[in-house]
Protein backbone atom coordinates (compact mmCIF):
# COMPACT_ATOMS: atom_id res chain seq x y z
CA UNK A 1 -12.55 5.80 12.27
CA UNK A 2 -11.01 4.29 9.35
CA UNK A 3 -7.45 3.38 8.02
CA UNK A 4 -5.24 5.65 6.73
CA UNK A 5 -3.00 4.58 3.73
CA UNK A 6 -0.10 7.25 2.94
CA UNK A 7 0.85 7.16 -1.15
CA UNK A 8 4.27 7.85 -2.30
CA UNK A 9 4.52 10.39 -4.96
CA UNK A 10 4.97 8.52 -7.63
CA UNK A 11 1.29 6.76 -7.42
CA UNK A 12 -0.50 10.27 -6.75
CA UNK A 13 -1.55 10.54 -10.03
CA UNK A 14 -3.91 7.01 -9.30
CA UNK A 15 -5.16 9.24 -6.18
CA UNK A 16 -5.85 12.41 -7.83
CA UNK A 17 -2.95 14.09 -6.39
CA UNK A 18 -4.17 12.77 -2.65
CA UNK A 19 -1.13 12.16 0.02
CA UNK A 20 -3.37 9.82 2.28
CA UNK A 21 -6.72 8.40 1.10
CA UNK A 22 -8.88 5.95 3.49
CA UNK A 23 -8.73 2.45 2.95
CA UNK A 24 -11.18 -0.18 3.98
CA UNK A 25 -10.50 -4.17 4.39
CA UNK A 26 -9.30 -6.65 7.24
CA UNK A 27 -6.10 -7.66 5.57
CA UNK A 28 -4.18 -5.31 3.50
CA UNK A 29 -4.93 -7.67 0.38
CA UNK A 30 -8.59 -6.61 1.07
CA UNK A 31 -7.25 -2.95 1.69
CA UNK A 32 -5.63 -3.48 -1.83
CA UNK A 33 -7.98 -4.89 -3.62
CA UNK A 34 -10.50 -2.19 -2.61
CA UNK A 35 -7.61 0.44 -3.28
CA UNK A 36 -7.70 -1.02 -6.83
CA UNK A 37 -11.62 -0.19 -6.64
CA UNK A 38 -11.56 3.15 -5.75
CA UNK A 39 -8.15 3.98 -7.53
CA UNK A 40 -8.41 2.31 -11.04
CA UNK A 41 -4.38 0.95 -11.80
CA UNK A 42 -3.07 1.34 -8.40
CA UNK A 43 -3.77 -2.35 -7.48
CA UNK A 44 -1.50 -3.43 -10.29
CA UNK A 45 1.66 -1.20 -9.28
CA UNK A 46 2.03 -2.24 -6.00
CA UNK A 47 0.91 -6.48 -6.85
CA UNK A 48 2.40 -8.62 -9.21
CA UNK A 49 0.59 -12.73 -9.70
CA UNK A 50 -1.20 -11.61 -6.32
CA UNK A 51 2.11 -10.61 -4.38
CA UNK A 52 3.55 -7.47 -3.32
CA UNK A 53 5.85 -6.51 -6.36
CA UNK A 54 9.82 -6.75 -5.42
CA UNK A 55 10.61 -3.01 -5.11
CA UNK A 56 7.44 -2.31 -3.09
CA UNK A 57 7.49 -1.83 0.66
CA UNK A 58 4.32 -1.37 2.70
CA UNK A 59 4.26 -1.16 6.45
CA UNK A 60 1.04 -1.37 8.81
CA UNK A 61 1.95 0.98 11.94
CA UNK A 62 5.36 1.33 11.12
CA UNK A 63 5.75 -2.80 10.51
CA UNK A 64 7.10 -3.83 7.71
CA UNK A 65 4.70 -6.71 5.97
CA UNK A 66 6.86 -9.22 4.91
CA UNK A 67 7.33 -10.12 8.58
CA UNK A 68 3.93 -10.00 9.50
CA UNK A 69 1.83 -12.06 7.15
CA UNK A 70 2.33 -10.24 3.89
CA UNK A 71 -1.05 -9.40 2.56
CA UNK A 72 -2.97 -11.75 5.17
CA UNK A 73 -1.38 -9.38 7.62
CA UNK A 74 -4.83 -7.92 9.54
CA UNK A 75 -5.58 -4.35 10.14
CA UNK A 76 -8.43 -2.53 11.39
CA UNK A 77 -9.81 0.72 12.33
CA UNK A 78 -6.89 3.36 12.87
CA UNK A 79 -4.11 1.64 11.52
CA UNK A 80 -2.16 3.76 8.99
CA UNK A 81 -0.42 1.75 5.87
CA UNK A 82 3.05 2.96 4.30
CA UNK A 83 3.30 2.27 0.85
CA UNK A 84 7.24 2.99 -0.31
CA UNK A 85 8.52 2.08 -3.50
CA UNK A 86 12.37 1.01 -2.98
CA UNK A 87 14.94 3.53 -3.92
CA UNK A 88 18.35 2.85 -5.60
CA UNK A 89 20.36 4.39 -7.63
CA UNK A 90 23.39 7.15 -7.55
CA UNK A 91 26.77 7.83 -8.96
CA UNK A 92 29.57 4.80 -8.61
């Protein structure tokens, strides 16, 4: 089994296009940092000075990390990580 990490459109082109790859780590700064490995540029869109950048949202089984332990948050075999980039914007 292995863990499932969904990536938002706008950091397919870091995954070859991929909607899911398969992550590997016990905490998802592990998962991140091997993300980084594997995907050369991701790690540095979704960290900034080893934190999860502002507009970044990532969620381990539908639970949002900032509640959770941030990126000391464990996961393990079968758990599926979000990764959503905040969304603003419109017409006043």
């Amino acid at each position: 089994m292995a863990i499932e990490v969904r990536i938002p459109t706008i950091l397919r082109n870091f995954t070859s296009g991929e909607r899911a790859v398969d992550g590997t780590g016990a905490t998802v700064g592990e998962l991140i940092a091997n993300l980084e490995n594997a995907h050369n540029g991701i790690g540095e869109r979704l960290l900034e000075n080893d934190e999860v950048r502002r507009f970044i949202n990532i969620y381990v089984n539908d639970e949002d990390i900032r509640f959770t332990g941030g990126l000391a948050t464990e996961i393990s075999d079968g758990d599926t990580i979000v990764i959503l980039p905040a969304v603003a914007g419109g017409a006043v």
